[in-house]
PDB file of N, CA and C in Angstrom:
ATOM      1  N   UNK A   1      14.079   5.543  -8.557  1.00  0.00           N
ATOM      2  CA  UNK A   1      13.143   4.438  -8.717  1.00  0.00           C
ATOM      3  C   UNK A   1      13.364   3.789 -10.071  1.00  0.00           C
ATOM      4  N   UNK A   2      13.303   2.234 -10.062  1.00  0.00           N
ATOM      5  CA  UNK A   2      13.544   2.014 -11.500  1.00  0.00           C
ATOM      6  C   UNK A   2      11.993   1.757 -12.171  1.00  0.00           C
ATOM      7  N   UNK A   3      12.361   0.983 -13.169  1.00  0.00           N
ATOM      8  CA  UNK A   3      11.370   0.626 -13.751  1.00  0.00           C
ATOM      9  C   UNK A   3      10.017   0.111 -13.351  1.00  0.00           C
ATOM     10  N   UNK A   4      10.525  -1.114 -12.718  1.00  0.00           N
ATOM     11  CA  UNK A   4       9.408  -2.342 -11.755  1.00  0.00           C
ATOM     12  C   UNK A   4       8.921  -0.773 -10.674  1.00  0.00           C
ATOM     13  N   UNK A   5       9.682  -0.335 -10.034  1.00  0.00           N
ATOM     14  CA  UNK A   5       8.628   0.759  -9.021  1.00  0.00           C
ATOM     15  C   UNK A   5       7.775   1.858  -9.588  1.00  0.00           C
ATOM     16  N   UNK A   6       8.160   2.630 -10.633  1.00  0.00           N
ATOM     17  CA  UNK A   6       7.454   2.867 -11.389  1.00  0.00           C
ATOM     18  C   UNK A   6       5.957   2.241 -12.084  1.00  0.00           C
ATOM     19  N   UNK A   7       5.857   1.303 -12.263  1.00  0.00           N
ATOM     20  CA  UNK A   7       5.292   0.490 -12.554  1.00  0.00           C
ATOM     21  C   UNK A   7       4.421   0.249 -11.678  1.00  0.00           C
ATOM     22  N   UNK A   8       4.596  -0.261 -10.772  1.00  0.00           N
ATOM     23  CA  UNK A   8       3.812  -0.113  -9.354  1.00  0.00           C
ATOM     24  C   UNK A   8       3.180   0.900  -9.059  1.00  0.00           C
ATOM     25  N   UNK A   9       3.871   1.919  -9.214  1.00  0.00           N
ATOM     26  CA  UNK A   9       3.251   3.832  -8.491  1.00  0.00           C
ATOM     27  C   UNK A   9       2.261   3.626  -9.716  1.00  0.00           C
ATOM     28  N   UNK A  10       2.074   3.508 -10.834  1.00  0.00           N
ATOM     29  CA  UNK A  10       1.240   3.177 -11.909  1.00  0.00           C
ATOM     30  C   UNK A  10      -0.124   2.617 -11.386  1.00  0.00           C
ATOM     31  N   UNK A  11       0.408   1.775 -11.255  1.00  0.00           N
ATOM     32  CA  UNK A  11      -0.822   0.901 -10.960  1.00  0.00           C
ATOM     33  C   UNK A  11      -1.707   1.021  -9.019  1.00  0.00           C
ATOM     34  N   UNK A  12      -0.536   1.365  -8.753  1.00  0.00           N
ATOM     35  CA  UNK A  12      -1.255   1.644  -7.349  1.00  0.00           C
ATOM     36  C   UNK A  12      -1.923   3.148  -7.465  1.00  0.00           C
ATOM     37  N   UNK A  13      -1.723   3.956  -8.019  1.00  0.00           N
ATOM     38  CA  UNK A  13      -2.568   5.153  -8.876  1.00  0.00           C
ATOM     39  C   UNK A  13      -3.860   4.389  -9.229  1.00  0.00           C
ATOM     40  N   UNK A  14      -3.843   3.625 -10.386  1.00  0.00           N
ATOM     41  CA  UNK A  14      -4.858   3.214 -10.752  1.00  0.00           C
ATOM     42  C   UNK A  14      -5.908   2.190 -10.320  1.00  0.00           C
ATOM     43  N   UNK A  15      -5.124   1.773  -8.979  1.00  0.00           N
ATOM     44  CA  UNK A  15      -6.365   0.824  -8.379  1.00  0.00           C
ATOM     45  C   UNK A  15      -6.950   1.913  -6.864  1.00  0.00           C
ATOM     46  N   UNK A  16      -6.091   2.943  -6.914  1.00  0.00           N
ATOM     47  CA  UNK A  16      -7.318   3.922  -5.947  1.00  0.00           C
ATOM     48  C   UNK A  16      -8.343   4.596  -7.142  1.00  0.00           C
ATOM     49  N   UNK A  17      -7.543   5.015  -7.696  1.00  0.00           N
ATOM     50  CA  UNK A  17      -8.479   6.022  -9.007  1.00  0.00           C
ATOM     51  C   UNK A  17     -10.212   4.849  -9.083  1.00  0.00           C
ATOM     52  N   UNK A  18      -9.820   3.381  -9.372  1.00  0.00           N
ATOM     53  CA  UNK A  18     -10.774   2.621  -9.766  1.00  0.00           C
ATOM     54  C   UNK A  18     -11.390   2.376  -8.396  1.00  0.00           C
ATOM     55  N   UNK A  19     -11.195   2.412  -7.472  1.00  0.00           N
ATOM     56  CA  UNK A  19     -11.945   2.348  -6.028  1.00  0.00           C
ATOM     57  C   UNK A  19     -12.538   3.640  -5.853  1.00  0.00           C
ATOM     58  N   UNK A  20     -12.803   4.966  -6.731  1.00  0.00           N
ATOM     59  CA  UNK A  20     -13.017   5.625  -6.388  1.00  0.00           C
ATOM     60  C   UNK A  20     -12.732   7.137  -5.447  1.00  0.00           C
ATOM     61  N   UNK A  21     -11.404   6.955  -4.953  1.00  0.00           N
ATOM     62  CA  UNK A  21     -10.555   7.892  -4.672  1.00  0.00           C
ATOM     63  C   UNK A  21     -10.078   8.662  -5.281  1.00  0.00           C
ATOM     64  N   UNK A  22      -9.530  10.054  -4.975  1.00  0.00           N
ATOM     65  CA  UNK A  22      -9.152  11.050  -5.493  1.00  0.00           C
ATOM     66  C   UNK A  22      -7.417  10.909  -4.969  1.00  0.00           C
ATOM     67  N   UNK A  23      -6.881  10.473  -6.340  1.00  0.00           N
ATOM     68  CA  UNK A  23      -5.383  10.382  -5.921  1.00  0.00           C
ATOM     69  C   UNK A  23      -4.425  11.781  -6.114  1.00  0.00           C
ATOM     70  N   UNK A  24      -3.671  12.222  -5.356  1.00  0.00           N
ATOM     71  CA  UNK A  24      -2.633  12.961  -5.109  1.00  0.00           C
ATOM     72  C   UNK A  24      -1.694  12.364  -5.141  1.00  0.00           C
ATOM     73  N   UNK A  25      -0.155  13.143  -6.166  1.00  0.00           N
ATOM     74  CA  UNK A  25       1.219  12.693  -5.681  1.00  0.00           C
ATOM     75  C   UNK A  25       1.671  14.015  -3.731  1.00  0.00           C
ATOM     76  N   UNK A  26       2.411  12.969  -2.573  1.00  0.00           N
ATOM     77  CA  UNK A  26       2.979  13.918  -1.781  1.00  0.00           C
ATOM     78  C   UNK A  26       4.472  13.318  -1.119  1.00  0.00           C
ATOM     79  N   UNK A  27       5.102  14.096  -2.610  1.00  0.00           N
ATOM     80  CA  UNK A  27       6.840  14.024  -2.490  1.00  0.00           C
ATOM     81  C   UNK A  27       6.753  12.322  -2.863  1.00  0.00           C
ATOM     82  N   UNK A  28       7.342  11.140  -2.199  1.00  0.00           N
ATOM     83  CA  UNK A  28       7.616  10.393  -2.893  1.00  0.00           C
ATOM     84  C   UNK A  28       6.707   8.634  -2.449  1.00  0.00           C
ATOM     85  N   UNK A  29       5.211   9.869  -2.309  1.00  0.00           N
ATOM     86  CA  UNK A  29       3.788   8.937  -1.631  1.00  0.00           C
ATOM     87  C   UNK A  29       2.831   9.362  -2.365  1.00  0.00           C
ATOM     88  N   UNK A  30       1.788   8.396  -2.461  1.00  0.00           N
ATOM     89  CA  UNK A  30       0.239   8.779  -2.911  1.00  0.00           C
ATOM     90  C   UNK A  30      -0.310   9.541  -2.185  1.00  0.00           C
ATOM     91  N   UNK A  31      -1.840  10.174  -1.553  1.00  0.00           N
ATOM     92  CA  UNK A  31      -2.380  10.449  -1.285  1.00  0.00           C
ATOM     93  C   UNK A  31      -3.873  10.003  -1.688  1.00  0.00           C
ATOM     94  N   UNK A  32      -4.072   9.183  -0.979  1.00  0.00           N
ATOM     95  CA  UNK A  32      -5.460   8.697  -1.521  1.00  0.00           C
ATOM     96  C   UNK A  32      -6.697   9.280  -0.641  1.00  0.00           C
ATOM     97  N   UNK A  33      -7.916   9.754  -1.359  1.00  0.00           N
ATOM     98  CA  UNK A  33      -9.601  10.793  -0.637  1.00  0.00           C
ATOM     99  C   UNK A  33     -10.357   9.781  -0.982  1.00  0.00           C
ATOM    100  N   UNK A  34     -11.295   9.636   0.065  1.00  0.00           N
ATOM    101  CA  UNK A  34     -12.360   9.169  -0.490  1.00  0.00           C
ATOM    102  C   UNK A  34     -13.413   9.599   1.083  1.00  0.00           C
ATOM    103  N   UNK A  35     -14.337  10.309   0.742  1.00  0.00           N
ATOM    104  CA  UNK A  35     -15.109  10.961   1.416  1.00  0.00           C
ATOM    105  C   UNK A  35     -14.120  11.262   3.036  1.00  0.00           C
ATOM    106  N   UNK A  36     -14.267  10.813   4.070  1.00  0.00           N
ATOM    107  CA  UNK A  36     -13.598  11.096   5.239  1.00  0.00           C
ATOM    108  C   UNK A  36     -12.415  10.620   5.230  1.00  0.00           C
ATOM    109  N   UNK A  37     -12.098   9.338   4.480  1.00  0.00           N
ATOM    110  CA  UNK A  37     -11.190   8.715   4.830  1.00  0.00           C
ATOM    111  C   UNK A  37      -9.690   9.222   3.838  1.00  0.00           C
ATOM    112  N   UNK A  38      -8.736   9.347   4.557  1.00  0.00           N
ATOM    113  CA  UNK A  38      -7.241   9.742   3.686  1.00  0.00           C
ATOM    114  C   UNK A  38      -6.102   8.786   3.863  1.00  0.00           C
ATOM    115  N   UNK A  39      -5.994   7.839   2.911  1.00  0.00           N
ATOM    116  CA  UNK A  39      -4.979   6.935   2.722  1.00  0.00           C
ATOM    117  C   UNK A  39      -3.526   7.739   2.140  1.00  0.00           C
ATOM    118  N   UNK A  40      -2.501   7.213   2.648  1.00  0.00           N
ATOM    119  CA  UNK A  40      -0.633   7.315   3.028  1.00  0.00           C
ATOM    120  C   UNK A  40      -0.970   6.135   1.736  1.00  0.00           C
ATOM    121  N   UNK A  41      -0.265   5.828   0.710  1.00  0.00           N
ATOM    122  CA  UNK A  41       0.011   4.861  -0.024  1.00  0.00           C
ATOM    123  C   UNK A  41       1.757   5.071  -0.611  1.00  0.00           C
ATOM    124  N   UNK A  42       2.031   3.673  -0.069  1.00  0.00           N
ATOM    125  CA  UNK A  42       3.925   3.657  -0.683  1.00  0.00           C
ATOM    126  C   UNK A  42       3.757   2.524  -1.343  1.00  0.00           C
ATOM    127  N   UNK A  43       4.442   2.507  -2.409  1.00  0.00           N
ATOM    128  CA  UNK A  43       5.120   1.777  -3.374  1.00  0.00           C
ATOM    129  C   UNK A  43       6.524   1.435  -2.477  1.00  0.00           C
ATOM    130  N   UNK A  44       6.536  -0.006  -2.554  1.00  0.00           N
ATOM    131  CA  UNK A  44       7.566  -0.377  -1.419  1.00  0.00           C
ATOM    132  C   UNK A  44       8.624  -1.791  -2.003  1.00  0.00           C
ATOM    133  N   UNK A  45       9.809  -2.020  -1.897  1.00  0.00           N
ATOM    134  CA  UNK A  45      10.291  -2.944  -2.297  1.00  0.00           C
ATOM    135  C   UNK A  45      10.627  -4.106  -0.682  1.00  0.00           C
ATOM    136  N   UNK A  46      11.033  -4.817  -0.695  1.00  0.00           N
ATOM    137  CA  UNK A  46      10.956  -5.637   0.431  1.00  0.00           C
ATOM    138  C   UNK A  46      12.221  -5.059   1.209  1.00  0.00           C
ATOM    139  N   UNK A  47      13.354  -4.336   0.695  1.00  0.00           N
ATOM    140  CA  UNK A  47      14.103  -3.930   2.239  1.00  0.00           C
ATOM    141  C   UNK A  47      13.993  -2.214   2.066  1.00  0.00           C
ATOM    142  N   UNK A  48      12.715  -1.824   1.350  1.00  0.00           N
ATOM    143  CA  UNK A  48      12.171  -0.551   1.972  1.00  0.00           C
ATOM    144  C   UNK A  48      12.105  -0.710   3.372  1.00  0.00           C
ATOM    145  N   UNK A  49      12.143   0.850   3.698  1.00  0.00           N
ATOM    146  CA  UNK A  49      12.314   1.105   5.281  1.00  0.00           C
ATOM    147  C   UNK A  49      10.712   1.264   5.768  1.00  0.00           C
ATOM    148  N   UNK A  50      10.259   0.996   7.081  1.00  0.00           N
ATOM    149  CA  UNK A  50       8.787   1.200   6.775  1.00  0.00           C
ATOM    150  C   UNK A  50       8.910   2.492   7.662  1.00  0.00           C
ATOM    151  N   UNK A  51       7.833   3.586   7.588  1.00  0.00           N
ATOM    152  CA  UNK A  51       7.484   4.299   8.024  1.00  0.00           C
ATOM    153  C   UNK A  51       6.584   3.967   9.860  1.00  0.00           C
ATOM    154  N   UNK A  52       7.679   5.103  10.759  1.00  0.00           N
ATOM    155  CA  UNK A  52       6.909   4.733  11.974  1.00  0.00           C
ATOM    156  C   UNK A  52       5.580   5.219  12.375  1.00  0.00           C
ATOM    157  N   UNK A  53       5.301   6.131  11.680  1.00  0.00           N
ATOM    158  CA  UNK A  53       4.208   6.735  11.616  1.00  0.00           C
ATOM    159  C   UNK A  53       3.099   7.097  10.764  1.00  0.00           C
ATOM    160  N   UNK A  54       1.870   7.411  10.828  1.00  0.00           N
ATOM    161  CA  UNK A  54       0.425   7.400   9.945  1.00  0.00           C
ATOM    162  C   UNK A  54      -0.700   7.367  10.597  1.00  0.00           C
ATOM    163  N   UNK A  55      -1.434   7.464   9.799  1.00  0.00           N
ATOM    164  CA  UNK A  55      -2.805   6.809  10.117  1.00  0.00           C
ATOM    165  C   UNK A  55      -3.675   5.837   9.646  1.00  0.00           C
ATOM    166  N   UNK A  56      -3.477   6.048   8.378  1.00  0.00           N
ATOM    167  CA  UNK A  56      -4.010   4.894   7.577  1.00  0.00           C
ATOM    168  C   UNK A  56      -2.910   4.751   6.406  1.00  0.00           C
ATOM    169  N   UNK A  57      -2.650   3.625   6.162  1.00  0.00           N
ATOM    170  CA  UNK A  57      -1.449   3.563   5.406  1.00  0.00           C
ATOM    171  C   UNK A  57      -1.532   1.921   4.309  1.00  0.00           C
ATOM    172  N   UNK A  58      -0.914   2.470   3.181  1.00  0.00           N
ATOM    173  CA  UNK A  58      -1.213   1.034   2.452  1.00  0.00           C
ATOM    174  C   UNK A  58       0.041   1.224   1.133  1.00  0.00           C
ATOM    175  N   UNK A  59       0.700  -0.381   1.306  1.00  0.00           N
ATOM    176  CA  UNK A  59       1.652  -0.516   1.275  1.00  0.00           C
ATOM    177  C   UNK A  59       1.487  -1.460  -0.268  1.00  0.00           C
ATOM    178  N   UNK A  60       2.398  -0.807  -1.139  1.00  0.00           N
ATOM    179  CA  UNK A  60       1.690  -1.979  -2.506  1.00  0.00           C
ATOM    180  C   UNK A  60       3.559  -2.039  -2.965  1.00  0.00           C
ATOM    181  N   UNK A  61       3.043  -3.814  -3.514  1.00  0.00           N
ATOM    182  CA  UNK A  61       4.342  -4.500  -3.480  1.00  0.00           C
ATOM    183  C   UNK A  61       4.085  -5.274  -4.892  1.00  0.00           C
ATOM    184  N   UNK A  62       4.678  -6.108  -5.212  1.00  0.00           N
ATOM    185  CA  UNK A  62       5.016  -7.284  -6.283  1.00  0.00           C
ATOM    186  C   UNK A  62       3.904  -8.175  -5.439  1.00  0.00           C
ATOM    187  N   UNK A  63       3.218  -9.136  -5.569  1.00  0.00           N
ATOM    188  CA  UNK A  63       2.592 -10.333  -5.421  1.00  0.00           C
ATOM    189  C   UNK A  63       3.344 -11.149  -4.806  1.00  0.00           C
ATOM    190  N   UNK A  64       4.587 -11.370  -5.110  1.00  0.00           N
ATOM    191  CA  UNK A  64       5.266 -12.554  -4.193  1.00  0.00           C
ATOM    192  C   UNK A  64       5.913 -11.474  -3.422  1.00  0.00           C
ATOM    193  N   UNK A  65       5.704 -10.464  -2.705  1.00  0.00           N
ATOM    194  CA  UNK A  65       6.849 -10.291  -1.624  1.00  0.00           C
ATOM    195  C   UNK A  65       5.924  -9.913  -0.565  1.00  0.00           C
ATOM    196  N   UNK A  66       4.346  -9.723  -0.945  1.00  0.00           N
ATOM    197  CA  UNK A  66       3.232  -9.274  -0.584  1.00  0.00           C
ATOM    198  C   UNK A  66       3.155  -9.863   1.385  1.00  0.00           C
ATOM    199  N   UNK A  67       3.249 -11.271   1.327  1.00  0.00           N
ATOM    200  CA  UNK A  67       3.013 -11.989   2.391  1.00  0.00           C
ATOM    201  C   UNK A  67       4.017 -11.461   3.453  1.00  0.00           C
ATOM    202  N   UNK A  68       5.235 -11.562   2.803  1.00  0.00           N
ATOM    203  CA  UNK A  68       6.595 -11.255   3.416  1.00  0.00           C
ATOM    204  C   UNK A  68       6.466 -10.009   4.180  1.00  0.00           C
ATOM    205  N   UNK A  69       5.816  -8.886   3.321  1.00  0.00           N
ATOM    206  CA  UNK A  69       6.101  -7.835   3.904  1.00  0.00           C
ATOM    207  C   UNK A  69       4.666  -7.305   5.053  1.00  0.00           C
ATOM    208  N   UNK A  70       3.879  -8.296   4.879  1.00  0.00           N
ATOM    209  CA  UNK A  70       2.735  -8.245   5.961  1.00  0.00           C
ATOM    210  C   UNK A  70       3.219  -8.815   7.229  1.00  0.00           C
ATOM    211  N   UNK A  71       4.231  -9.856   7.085  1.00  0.00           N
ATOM    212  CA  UNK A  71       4.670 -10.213   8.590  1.00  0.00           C
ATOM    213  C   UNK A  71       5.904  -9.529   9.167  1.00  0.00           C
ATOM    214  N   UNK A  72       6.463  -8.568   8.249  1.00  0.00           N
ATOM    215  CA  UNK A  72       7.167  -7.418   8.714  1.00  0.00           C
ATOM    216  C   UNK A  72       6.628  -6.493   9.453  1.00  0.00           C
ATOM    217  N   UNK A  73       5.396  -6.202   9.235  1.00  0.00           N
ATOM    218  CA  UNK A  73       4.578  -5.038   9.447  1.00  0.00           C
ATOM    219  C   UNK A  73       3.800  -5.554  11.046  1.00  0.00           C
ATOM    220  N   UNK A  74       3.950  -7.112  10.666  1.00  0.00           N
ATOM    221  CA  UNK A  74       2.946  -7.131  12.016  1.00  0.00           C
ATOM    222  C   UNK A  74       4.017  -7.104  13.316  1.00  0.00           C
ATOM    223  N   UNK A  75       4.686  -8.125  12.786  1.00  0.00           N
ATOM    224  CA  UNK A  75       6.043  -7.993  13.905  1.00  0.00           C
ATOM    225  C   UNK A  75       6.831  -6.449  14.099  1.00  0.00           C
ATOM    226  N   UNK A  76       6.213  -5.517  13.782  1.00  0.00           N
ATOM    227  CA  UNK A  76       7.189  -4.502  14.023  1.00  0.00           C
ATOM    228  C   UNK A  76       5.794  -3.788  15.096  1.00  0.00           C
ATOM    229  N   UNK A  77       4.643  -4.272  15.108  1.00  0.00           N
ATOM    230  CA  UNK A  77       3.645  -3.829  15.995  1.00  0.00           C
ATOM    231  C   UNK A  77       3.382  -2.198  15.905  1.00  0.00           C
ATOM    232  N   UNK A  78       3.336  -1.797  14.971  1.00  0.00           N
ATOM    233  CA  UNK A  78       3.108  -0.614  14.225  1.00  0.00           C
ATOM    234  C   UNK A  78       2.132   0.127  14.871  1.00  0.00           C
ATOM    235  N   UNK A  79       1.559   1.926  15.409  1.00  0.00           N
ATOM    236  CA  UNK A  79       0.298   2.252  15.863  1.00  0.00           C
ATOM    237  C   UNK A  79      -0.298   2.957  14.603  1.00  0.00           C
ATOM    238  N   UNK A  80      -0.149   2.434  13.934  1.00  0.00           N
ATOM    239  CA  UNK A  80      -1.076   3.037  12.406  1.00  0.00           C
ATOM    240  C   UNK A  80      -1.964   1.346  11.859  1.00  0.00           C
ATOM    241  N   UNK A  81      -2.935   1.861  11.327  1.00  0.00           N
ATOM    242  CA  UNK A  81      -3.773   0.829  10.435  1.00  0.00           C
ATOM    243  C   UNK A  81      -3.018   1.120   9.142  1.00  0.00           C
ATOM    244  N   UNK A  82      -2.866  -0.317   8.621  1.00  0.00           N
ATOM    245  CA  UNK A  82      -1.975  -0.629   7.089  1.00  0.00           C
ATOM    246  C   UNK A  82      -2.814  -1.711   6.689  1.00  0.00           C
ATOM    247  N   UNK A  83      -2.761  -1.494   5.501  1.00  0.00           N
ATOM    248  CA  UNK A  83      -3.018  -3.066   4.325  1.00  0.00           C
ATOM    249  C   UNK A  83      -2.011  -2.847   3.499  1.00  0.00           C
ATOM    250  N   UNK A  84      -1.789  -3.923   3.209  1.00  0.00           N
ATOM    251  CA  UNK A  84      -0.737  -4.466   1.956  1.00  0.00           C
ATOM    252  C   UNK A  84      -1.457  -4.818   0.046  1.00  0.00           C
ATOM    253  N   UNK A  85      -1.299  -4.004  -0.487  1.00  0.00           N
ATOM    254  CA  UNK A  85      -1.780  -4.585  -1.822  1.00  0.00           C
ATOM    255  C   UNK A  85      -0.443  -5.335  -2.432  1.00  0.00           C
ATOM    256  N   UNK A  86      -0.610  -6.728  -3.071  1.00  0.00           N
ATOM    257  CA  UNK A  86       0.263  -7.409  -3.738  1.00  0.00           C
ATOM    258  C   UNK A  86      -0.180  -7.716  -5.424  1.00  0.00           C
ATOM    259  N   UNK A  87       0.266  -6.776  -6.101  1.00  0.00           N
ATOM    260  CA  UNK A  87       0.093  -6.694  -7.564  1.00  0.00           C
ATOM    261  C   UNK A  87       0.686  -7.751  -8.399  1.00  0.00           C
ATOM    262  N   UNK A  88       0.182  -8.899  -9.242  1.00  0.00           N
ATOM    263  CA  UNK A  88       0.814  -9.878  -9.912  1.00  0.00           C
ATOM    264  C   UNK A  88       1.003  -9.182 -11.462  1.00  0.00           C
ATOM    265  N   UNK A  89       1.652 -10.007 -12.121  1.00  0.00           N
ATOM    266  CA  UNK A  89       2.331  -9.041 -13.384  1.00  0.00           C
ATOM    267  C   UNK A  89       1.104  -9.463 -14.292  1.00  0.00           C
ATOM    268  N   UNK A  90      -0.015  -9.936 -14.008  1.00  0.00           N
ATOM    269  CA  UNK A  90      -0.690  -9.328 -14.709  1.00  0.00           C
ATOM    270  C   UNK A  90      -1.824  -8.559 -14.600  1.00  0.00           C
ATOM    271  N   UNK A  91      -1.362  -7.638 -13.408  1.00  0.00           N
ATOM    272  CA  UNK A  91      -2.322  -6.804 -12.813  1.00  0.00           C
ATOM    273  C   UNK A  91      -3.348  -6.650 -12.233  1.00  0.00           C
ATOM    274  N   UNK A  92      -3.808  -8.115 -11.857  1.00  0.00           N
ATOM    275  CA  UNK A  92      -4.712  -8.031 -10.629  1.00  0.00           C
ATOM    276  C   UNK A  92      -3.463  -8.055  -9.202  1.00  0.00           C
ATOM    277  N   UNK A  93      -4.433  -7.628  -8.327  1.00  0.00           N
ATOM    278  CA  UNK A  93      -3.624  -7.954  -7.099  1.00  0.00           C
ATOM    279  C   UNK A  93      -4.583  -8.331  -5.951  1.00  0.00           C
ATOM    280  N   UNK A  94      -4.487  -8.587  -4.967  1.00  0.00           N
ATOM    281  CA  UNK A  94      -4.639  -8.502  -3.819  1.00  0.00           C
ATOM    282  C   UNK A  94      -4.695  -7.962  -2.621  1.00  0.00           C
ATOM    283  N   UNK A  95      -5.671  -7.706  -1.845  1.00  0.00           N
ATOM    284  CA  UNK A  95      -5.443  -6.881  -0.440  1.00  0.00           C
ATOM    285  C   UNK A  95      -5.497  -7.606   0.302  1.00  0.00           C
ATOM    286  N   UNK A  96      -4.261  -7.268   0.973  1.00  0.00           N
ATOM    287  CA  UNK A  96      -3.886  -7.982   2.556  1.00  0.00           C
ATOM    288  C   UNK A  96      -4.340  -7.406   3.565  1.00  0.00           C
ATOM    289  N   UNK A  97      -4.538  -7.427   4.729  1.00  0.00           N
ATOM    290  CA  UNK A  97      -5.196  -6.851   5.691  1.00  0.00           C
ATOM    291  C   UNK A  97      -4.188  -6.685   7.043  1.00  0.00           C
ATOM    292  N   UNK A  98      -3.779  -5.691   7.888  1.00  0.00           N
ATOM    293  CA  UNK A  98      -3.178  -6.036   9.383  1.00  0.00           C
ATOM    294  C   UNK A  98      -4.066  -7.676   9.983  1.00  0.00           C
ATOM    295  N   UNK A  99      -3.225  -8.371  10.381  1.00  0.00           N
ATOM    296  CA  UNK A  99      -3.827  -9.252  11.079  1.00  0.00           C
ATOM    297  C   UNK A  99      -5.018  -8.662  12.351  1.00  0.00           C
ATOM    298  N   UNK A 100      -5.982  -9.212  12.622  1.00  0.00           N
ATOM    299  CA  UNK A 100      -6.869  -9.084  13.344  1.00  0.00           C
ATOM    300  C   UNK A 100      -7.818  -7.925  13.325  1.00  0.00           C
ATOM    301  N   UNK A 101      -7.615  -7.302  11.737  1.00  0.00           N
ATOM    302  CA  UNK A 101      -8.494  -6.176  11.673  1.00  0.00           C
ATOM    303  C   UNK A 101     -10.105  -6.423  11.416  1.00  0.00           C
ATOM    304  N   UNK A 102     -10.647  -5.647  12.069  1.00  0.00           N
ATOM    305  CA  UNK A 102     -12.207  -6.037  11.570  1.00  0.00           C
ATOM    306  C   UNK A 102     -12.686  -5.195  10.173  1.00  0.00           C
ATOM    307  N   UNK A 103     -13.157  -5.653   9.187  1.00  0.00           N
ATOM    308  CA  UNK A 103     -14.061  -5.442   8.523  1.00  0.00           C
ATOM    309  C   UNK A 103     -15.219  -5.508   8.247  1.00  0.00           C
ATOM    310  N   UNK A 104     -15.887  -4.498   7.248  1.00  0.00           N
ATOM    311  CA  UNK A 104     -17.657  -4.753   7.739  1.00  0.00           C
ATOM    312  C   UNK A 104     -17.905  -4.924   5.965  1.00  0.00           C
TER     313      UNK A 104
END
């Protein structure tokens, strides 16, 4: 991993930690707790391979590749729930959502 992914695993650490989750490293993924729920989190570059399998899964990228890699995800019609976080360099980011997911 270079630098820029590093960087990312950083910060995608620190925006579960700040949501309140209990982060775990498992091998070369997060592990994100938060009462019932257990988030899969990858640090992903745009011709990362995606994973065919999960359950809940969330995918954190650069800000501009963010969009890109949400219509990868939808077109590959995946049976896991994913969001996409897109981190800008100055550290806010964004959550993307699977298309047509409901939220409450």
């Amino acid at each position: 991993m270079g630098a820029v992914t590093t960087s990312l695993d950083e910060q995608a650490r620190s925006i579960f930690d700040d949501l309140g989750y209990t982060v775990s490293r498992t091998g070369t993924e997060l592990r994100a707790e938060h009462q019932w729920r257990v988030v899969t989190v990858s640090v992903v570059d745009p011709q990362d391979p995606v994973p065919e399998d999960g359950d809940l899964r969330c995918f954190v990228t650069r800000r501009s590749d963010a969009g890109g890699l949400c219509r990868r995800l939808d077109r590959r019609d995946l049976g896991y729930d994913w969001a996409v976080i897109g981190v800008g360099d100055d550290g806010d980011y964004d959550v993307l959502r699977r298309p047509g997911e409901i939220t409450a």
